[in-house]
C-alpha atoms as a PDB file:
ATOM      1  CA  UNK A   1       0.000   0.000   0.000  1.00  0.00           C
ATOM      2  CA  UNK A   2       2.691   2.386   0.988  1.00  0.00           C
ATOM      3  CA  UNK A   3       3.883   1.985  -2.606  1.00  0.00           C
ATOM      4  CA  UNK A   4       0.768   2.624  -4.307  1.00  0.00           C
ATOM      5  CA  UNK A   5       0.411   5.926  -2.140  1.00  0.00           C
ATOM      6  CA  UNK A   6       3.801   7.017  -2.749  1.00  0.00           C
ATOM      7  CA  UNK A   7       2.971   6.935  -6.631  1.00  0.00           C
ATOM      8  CA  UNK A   8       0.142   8.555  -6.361  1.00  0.00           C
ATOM      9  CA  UNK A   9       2.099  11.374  -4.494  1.00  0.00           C
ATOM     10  CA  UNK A  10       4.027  11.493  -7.374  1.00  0.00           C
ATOM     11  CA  UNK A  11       1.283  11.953  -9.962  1.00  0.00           C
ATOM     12  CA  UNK A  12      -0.179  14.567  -7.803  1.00  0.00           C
ATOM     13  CA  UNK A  13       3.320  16.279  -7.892  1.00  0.00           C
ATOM     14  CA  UNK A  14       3.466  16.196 -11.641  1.00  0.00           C
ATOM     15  CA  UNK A  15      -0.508  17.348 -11.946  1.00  0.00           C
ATOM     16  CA  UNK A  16       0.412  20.255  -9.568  1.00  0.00           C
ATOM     17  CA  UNK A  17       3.334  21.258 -12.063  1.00  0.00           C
ATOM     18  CA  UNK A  18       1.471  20.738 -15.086  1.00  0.00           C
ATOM     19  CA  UNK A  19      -1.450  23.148 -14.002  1.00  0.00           C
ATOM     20  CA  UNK A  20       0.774  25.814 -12.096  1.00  0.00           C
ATOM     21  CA  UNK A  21      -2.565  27.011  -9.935  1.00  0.00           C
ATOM     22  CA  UNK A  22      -4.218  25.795  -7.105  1.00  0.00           C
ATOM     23  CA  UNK A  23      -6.344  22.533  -7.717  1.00  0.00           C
ATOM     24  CA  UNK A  24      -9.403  21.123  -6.047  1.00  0.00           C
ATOM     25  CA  UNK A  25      -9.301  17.795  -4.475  1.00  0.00           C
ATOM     26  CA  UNK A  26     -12.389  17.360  -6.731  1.00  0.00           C
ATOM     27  CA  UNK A  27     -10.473  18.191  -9.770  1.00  0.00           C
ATOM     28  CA  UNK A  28      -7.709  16.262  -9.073  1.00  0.00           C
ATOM     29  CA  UNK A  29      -9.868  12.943  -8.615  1.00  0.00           C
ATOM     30  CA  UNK A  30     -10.963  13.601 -11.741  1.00  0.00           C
ATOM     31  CA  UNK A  31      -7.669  14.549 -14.248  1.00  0.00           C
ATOM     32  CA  UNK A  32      -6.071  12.010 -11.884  1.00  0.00           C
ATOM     33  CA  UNK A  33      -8.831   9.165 -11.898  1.00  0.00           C
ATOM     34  CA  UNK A  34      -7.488   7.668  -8.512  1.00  0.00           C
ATOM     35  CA  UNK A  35      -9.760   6.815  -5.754  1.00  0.00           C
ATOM     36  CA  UNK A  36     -10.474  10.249  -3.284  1.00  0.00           C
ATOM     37  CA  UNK A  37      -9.045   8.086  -0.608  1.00  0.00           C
ATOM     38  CA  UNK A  38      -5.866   7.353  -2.433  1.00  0.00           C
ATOM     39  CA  UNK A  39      -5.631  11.024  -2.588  1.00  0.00           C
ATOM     40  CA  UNK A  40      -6.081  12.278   0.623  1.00  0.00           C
ATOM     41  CA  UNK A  41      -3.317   9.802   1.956  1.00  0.00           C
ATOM     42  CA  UNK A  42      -0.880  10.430  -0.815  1.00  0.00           C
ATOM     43  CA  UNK A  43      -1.334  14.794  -0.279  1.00  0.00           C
ATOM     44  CA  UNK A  44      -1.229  13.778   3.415  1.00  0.00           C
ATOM     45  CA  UNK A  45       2.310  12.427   2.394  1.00  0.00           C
ATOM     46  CA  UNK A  46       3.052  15.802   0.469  1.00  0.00           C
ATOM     47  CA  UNK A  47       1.978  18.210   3.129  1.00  0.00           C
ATOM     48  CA  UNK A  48       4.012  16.517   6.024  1.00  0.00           C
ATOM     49  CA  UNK A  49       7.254  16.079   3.884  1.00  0.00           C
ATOM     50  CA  UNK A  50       6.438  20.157   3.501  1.00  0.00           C
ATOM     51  CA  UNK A  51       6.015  19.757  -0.737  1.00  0.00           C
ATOM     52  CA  UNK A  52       2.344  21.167  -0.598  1.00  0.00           C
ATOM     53  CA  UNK A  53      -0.065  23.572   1.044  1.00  0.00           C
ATOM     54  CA  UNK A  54      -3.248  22.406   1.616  1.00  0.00           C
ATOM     55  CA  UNK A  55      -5.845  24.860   2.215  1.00  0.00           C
ATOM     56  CA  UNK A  56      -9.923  25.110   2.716  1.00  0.00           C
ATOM     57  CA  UNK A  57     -12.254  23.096   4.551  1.00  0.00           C
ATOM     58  CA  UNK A  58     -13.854  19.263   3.564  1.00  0.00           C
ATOM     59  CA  UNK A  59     -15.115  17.773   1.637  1.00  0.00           C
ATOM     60  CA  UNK A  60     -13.298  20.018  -1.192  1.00  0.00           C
ATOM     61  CA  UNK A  61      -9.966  20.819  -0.355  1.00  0.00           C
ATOM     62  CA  UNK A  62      -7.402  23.104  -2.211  1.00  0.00           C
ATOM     63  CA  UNK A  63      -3.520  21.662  -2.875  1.00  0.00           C
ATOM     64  CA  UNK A  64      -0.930  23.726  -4.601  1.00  0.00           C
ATOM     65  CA  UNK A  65       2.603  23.018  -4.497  1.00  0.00           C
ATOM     66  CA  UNK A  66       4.935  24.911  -2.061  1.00  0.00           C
ATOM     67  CA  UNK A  67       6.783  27.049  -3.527  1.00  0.00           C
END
């Protein structure tokens, strides 16, 4: 599992580069087609390392990269 969320961090990483704004958690499941839980855990992974701001309340969060 770890692997699987650490790939998805990675996609999320690219996404984030590739649309240079801040993206919805609702967006992202869709471009992204991963499960919302998938997501959560792998921006979970982003924020903590410090990669990405999350921002907003549930159930639509907002993720850019840090810059």
């Amino acid at each position: 599992m770890i692997t699987k969320i650490g790939i998805a961090a990675g996609e999320i990483w690219h996404w984030l580069e590739k649309h240079d704004q801040i993206c919805s958690l609702e967006g992202m499941i869709k471009g992204l087609d991963k499960p919302r839980d998938m997501l959560l855990m792998s921006i979970g992974w982003l924020a903590r390392e410090g990669h990405v701001v999350v921002e907003g309340e549930g159930p639509d969060y907002k993720v850019t990269l840090r810059k």
